[in-house]
N, C-alpha and C. Protein backbone atom coordinates (compact mmCIF):
# COMPACT_ATOMS: atom_id res chain seq x y z
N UNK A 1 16.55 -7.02 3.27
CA UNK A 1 17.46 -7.58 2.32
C UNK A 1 18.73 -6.75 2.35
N UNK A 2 19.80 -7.41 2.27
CA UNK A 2 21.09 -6.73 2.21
C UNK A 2 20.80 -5.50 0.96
N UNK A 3 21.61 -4.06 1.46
CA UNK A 3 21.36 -3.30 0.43
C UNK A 3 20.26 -2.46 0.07
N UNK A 4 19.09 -3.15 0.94
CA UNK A 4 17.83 -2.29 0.86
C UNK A 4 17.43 -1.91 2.38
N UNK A 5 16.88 -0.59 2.13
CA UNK A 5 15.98 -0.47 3.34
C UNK A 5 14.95 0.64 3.34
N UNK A 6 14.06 0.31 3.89
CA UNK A 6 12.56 0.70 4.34
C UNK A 6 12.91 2.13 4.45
N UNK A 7 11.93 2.65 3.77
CA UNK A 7 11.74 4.03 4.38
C UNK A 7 11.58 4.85 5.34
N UNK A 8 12.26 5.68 6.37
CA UNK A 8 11.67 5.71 8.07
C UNK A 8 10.63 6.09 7.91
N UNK A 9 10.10 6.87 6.89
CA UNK A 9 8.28 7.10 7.35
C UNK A 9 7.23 6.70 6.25
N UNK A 10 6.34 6.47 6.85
CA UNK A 10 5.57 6.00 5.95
C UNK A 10 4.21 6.51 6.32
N UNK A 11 2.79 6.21 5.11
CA UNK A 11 1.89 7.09 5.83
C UNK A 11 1.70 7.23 6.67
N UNK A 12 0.96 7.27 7.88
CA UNK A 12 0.06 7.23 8.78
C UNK A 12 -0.73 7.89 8.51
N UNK A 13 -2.25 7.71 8.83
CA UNK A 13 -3.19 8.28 8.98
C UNK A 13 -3.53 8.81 10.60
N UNK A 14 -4.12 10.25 11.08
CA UNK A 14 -3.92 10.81 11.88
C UNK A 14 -5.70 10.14 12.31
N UNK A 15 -6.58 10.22 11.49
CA UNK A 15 -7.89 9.68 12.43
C UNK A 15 -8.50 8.84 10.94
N UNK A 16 -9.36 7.98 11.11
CA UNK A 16 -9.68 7.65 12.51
C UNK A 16 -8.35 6.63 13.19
N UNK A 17 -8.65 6.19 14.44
CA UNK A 17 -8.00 5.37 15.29
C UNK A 17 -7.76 3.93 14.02
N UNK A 18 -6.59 3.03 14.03
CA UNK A 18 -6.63 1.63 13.35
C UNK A 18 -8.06 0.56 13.73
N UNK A 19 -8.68 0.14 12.77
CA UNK A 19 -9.90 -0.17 13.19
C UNK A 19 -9.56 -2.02 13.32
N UNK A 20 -8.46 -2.33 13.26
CA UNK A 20 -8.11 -3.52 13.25
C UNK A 20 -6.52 -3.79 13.88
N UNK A 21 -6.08 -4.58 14.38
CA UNK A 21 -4.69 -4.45 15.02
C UNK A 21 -3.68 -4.29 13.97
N UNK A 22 -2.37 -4.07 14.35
CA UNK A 22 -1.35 -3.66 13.58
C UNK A 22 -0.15 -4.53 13.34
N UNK A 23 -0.21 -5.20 14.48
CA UNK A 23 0.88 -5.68 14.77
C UNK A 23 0.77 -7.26 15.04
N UNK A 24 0.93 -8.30 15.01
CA UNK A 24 1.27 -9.51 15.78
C UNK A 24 2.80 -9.92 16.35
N UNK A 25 2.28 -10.55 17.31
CA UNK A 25 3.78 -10.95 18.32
C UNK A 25 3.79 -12.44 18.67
N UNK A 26 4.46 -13.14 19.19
CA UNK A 26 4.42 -14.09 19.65
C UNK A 26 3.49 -14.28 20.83
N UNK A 27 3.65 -13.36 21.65
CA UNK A 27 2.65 -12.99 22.80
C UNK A 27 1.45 -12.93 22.68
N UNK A 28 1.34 -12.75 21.56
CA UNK A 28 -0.46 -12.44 21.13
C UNK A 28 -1.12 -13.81 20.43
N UNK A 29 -0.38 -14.93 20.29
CA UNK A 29 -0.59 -15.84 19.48
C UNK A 29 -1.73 -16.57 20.30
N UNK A 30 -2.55 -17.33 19.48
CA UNK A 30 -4.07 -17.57 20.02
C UNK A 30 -4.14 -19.08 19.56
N UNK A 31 -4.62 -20.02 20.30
CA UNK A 31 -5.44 -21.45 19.60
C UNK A 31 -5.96 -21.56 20.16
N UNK A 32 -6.96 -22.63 19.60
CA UNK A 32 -8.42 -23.02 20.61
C UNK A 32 -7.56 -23.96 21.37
N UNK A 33 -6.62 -24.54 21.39
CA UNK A 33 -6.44 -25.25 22.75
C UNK A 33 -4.89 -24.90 23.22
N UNK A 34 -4.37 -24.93 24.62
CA UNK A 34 -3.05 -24.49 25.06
C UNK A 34 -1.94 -25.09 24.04
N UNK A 35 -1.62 -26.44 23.34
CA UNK A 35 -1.26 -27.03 22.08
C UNK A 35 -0.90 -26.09 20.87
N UNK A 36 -2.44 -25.33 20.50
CA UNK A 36 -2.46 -25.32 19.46
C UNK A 36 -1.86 -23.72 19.45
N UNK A 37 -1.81 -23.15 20.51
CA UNK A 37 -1.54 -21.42 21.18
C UNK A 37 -0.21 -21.95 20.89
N UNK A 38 0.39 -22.62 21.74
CA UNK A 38 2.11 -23.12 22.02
C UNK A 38 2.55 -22.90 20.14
N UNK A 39 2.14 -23.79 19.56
CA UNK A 39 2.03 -24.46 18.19
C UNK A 39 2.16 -22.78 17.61
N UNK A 40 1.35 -22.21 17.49
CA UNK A 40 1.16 -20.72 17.05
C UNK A 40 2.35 -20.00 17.13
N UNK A 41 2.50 -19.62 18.69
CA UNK A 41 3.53 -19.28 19.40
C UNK A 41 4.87 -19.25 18.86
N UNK A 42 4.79 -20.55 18.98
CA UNK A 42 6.48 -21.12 18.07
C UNK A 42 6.35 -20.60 16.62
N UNK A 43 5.40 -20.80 15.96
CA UNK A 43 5.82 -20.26 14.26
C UNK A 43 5.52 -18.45 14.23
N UNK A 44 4.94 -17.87 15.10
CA UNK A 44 5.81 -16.46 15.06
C UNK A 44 6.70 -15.98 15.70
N UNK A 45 6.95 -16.43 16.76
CA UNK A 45 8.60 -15.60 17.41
C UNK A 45 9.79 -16.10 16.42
N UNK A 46 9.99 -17.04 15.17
CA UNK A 46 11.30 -16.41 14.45
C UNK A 46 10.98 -15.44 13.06
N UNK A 47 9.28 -15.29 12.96
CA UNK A 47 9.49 -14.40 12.02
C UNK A 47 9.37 -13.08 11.90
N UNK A 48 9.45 -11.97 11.10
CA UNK A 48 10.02 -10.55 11.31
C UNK A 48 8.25 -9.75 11.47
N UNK A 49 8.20 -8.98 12.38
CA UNK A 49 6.94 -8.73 12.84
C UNK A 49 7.13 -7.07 13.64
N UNK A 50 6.96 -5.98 12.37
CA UNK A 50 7.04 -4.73 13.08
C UNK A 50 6.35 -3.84 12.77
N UNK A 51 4.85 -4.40 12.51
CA UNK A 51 3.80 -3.95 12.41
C UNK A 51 3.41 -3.59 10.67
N UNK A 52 2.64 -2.72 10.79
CA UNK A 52 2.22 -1.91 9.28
C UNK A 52 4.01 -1.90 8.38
N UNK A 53 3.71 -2.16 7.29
CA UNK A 53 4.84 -1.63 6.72
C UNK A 53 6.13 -2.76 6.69
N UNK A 54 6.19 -3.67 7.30
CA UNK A 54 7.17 -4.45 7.38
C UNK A 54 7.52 -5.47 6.06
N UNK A 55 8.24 -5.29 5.89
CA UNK A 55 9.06 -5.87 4.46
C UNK A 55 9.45 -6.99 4.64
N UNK A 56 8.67 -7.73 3.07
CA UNK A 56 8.82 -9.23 3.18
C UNK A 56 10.72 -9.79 3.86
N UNK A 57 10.89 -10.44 4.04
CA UNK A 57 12.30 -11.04 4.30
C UNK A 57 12.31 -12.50 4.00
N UNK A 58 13.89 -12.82 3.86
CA UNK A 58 14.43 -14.74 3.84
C UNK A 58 13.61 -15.41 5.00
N UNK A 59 13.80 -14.87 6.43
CA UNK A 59 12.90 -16.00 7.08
C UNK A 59 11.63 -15.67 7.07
N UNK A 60 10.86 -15.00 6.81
CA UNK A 60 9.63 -15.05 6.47
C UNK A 60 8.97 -13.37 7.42
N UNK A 61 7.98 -13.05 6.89
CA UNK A 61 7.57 -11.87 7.58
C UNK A 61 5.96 -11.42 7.54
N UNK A 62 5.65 -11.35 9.28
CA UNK A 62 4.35 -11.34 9.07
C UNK A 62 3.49 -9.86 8.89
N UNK A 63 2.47 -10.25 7.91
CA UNK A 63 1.35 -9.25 7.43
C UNK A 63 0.70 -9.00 7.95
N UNK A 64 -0.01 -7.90 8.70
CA UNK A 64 -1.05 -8.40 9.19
C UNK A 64 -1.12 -6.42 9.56
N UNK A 65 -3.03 -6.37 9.52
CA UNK A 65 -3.33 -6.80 8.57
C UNK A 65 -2.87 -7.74 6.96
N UNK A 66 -3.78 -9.12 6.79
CA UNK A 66 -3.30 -9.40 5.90
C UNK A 66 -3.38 -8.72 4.35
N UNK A 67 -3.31 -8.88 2.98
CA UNK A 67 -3.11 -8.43 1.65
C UNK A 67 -5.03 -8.38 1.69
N UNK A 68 -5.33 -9.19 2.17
CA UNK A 68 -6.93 -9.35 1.95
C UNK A 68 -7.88 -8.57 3.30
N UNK A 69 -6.79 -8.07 4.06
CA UNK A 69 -8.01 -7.88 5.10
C UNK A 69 -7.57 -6.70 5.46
N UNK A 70 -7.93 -6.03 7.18
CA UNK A 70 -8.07 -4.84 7.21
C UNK A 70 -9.52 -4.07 6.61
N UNK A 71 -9.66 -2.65 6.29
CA UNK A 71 -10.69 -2.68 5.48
C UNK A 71 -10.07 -2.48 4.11
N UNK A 72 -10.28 -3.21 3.08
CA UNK A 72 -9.51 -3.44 1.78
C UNK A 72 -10.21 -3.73 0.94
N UNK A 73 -11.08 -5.10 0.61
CA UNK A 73 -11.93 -5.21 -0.48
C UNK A 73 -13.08 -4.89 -0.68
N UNK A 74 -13.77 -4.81 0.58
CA UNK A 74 -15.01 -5.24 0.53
C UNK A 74 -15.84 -3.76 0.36
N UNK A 75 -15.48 -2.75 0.72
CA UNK A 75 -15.99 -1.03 0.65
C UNK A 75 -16.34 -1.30 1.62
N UNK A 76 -17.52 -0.28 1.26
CA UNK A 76 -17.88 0.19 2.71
C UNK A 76 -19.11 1.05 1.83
N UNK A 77 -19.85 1.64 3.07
CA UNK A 77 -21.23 2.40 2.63
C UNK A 77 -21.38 3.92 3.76
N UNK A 78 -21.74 4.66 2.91
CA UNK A 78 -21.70 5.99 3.85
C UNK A 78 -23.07 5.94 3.83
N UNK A 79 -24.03 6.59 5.36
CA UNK A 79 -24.68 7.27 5.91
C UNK A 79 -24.61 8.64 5.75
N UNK A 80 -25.38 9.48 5.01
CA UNK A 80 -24.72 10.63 4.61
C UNK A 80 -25.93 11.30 5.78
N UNK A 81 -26.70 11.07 6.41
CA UNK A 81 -27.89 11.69 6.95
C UNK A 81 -27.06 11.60 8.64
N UNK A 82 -26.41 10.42 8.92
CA UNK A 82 -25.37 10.28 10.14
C UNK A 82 -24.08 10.27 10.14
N UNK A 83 -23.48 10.85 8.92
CA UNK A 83 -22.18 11.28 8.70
C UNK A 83 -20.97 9.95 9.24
N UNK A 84 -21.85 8.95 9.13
CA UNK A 84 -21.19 7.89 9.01
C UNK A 84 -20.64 6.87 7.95
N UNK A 85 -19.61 6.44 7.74
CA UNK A 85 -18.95 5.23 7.25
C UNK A 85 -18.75 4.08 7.46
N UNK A 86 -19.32 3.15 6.64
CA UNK A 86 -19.65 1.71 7.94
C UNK A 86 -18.91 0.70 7.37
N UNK A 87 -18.26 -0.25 7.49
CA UNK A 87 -17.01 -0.84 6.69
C UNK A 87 -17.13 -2.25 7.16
N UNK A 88 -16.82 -2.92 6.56
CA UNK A 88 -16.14 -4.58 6.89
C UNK A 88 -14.67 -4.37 7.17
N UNK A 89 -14.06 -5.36 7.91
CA UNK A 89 -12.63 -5.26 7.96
C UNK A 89 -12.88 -6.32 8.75
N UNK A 90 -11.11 -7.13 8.09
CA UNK A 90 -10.59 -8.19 8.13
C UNK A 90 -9.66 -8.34 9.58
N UNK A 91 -9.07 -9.58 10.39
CA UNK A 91 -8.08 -9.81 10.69
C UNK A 91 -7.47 -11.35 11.15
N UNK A 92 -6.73 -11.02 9.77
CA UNK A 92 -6.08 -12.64 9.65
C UNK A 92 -5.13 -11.83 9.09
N UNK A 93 -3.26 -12.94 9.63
CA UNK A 93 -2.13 -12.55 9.23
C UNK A 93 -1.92 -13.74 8.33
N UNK A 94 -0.52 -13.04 7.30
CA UNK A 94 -0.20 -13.56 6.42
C UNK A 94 1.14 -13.91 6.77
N UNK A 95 1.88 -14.63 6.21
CA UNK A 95 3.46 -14.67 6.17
C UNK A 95 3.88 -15.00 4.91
N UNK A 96 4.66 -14.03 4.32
CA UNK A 96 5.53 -13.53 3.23
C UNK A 96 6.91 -13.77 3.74
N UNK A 97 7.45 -14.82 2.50
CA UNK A 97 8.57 -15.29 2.58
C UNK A 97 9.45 -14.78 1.39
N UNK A 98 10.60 -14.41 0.90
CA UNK A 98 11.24 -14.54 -0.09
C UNK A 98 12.15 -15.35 -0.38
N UNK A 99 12.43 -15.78 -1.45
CA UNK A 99 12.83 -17.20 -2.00
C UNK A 99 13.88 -16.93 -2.89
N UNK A 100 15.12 -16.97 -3.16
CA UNK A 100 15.63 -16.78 -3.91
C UNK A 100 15.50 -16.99 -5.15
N UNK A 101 15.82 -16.57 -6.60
CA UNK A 101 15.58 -17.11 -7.61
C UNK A 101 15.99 -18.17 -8.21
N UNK A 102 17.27 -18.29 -7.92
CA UNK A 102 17.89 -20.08 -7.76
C UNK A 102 17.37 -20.95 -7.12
N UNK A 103 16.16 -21.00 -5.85
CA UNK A 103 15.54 -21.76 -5.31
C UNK A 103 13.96 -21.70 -5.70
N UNK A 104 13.64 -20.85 -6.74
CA UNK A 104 12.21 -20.94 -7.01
C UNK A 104 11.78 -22.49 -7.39
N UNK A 105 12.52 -23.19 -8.14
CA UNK A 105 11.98 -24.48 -9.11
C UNK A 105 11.45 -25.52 -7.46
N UNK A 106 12.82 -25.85 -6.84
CA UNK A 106 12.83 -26.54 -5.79
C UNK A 106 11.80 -25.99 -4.57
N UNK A 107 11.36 -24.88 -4.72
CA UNK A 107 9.99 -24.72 -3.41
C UNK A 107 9.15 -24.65 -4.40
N UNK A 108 8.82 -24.58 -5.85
CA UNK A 108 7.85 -24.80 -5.75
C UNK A 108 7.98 -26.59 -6.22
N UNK A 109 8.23 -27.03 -6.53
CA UNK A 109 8.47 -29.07 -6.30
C UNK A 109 8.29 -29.13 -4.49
N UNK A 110 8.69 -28.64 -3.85
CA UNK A 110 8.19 -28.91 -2.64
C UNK A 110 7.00 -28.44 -2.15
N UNK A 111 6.60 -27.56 -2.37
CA UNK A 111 5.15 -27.34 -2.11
C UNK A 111 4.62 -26.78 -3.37
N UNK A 112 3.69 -27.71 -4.44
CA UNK A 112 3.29 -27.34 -5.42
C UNK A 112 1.51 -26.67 -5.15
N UNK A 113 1.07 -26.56 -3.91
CA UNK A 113 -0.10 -25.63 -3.82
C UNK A 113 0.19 -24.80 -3.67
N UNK A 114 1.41 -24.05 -2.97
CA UNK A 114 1.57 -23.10 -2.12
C UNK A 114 1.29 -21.94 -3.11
N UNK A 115 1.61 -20.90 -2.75
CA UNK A 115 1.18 -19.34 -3.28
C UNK A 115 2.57 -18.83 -3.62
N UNK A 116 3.48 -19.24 -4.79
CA UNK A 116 4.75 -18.67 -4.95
C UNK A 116 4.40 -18.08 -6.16
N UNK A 117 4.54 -16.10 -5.87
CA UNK A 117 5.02 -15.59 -7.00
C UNK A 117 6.29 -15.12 -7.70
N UNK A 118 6.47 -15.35 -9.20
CA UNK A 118 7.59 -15.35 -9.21
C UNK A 118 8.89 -13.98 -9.28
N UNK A 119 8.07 -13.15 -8.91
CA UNK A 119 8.56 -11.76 -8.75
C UNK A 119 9.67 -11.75 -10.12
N UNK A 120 9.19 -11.27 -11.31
CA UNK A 120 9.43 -11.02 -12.90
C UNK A 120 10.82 -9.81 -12.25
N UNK A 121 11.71 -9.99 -13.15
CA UNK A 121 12.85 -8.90 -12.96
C UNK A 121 13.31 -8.48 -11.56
N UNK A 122 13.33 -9.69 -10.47
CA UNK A 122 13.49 -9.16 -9.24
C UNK A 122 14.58 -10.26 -8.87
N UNK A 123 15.39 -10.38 -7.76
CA UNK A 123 16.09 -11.58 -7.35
C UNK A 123 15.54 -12.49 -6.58
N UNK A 124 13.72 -12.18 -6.31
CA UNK A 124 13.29 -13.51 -5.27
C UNK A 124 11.85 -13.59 -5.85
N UNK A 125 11.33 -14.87 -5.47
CA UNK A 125 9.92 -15.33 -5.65
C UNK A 125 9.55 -14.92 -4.23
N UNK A 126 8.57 -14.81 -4.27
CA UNK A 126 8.31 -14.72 -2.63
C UNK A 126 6.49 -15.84 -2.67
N UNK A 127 6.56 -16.23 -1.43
CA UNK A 127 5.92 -17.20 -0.96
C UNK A 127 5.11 -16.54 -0.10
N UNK A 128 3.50 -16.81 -0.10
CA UNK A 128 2.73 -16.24 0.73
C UNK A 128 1.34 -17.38 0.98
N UNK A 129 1.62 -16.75 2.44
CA UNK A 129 0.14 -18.16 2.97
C UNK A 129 -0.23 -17.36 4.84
N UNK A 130 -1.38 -18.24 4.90
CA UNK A 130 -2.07 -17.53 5.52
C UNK A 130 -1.42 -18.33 6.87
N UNK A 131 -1.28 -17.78 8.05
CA UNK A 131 -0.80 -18.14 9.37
C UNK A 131 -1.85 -18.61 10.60
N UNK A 132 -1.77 -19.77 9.92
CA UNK A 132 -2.63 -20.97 10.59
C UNK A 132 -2.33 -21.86 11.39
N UNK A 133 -3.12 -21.98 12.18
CA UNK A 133 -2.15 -23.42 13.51
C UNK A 133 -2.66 -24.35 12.79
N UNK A 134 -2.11 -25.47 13.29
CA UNK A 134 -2.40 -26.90 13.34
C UNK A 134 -3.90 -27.59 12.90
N UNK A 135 -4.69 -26.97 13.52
CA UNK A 135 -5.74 -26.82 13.84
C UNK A 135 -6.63 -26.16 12.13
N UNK A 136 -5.86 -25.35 11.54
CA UNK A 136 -6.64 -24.75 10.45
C UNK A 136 -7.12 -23.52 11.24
N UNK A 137 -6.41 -22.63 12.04
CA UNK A 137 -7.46 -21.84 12.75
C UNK A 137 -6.69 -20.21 13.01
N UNK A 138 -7.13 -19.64 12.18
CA UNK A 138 -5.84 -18.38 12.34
C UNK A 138 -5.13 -18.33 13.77
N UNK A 139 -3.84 -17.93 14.06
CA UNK A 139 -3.00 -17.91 15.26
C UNK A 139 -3.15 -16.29 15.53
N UNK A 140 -4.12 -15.38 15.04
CA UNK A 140 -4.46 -14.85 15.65
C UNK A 140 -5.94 -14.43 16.66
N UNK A 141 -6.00 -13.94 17.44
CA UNK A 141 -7.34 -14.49 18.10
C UNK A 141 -8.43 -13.65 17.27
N UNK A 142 -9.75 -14.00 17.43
CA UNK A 142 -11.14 -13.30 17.23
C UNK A 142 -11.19 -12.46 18.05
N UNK A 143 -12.14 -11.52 17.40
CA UNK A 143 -12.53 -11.36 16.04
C UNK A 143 -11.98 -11.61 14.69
N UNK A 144 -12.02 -12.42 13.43
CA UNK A 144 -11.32 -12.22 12.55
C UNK A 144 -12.29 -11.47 11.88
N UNK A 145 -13.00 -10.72 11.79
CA UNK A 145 -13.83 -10.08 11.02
C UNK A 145 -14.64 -8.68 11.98
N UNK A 146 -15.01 -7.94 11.55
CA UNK A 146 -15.98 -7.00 12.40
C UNK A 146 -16.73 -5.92 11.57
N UNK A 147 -17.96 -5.09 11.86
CA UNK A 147 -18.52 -4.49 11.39
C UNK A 147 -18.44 -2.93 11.89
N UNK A 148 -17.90 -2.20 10.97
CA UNK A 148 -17.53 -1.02 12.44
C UNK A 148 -18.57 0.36 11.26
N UNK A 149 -18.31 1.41 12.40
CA UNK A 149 -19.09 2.75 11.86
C UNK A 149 -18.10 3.88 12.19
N UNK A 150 -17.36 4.22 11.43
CA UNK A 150 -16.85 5.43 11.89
C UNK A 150 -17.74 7.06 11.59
N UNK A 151 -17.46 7.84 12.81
CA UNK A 151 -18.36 9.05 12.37
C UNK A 151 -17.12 10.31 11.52
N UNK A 152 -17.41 10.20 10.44
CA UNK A 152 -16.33 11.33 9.66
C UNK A 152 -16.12 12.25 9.51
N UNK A 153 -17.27 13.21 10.72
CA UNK A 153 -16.79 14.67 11.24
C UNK A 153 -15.41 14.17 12.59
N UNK A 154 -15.86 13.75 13.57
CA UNK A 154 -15.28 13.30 14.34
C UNK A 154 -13.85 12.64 14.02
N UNK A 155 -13.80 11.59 13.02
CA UNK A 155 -12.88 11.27 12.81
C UNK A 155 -12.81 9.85 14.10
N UNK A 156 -13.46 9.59 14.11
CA UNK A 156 -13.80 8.24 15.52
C UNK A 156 -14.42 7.12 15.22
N UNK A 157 -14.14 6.37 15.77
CA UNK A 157 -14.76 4.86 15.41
C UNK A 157 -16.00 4.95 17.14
N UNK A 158 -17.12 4.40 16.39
CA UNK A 158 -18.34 4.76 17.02
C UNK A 158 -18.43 3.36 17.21
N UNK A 159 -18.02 2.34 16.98
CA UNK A 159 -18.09 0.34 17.49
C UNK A 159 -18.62 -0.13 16.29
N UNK A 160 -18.59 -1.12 16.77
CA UNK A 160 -19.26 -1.97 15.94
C UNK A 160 -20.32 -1.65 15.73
N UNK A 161 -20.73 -1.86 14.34
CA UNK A 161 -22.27 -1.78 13.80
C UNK A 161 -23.20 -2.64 14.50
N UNK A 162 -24.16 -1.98 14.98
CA UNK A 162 -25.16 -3.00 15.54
C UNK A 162 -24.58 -4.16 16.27
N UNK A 163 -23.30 -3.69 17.02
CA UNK A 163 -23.17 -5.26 18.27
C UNK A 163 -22.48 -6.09 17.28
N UNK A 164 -22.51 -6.48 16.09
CA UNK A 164 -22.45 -7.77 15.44
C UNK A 164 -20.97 -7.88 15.11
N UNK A 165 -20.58 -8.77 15.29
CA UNK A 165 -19.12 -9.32 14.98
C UNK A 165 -19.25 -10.47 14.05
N UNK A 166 -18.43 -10.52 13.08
CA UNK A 166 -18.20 -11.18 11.95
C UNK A 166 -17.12 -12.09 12.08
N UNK A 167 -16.93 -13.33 11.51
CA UNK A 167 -15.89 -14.60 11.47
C UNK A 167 -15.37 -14.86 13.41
N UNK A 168 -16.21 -14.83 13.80
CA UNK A 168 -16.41 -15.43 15.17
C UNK A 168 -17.02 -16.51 15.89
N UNK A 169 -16.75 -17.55 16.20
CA UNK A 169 -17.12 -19.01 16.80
C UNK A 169 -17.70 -18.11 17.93
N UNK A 170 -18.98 -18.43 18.48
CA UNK A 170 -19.42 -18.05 19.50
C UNK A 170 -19.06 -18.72 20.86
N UNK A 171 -18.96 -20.16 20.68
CA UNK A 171 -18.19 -20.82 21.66
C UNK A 171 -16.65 -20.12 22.53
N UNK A 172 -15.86 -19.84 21.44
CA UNK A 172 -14.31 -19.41 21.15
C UNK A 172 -13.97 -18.20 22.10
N UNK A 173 -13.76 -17.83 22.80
CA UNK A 173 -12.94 -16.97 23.49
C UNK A 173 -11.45 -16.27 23.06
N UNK A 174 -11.06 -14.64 22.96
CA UNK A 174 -9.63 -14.49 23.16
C UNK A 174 -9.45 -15.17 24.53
N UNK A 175 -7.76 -15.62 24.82
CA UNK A 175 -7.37 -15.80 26.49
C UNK A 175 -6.40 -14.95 26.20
């Protein structure tokens, strides 16, 4: 936004490794069919995408991890006998739009399901929804879900728990 800007640093955490991606690109965009990839494709290369940390904007800006995913809601459970931490985590992106406050009435009359909050004492509503093809099918590829174990002397991600992957079509392939 004119007038504002991002902080150059922000946390990072030094271990473990990101247990979920950081970033989406146009390049990375995924559908179950070449259509629905293209389709994908096109609705992220104009929006703002610079990983962790990126600040909503006017044309829209993607989350991802989304507000819900990553490891975020769900906890997690320690192994205290294998000095492990075993977690759910999410990956589905979001896109966060901001809306001016003179245009809140008119988006939301145009899309009266959508997810517009009205950001109280601020100059924008901002608009948030999940980044879906055509299809209903996140535009980013699977795994959207996974079961991981990190060991917390180490500071390392040890894989997936037991093999098992979560919110995955077994059919479905990344390409």
């Amino acid at each position: 936004m004119p007038g504002e800007n991002a902080s150059p640093t922000q946390p990072i955490p030094a271990a473990p490794p990101p247990l979920v991606p950081q970033r989406l690109t146009a390049d990375d965009a995924w559908g179950l069919t070449f259509v629905d990839r293209l389709l994908c494709r096109r609705k992220i290369a104009p929006l703002r995408s610079e990983g962790l940390y990126t600040p909503p904007s006017l044309r829209g800006s993607i989350i991802y991890p989304f507000a819900g995913g990553g490891v975020n809601w769900g906890g997690g459970a320690f192994d205290p006998d294998a000095g492990l931490y075993i977690v759910n985590s999410m990956s589905v992106a979001h896109v966060v739009r901001l809306i001016p406050r003179a245009d809140y009435a008119a988006a939301r009359t145009a899309e009266p399901k959508a997810e517009i909050g009205r950001g109280f004492g601020t100059p924008y509503a901002a608009e948030r929804t999940v980044l879906l093809s055509p299809l209903s099918i996140p535009c980013n590829a699977p795994p959207w879900g996974t079961l991981a174990a990190v060991d917390l002397s180490a500071g390392t991600r040890v894989g997936v728990a037991r093999g098992r992957r979560v919110g995955v079509v077994p059919r479905l392939k990344a390409s």
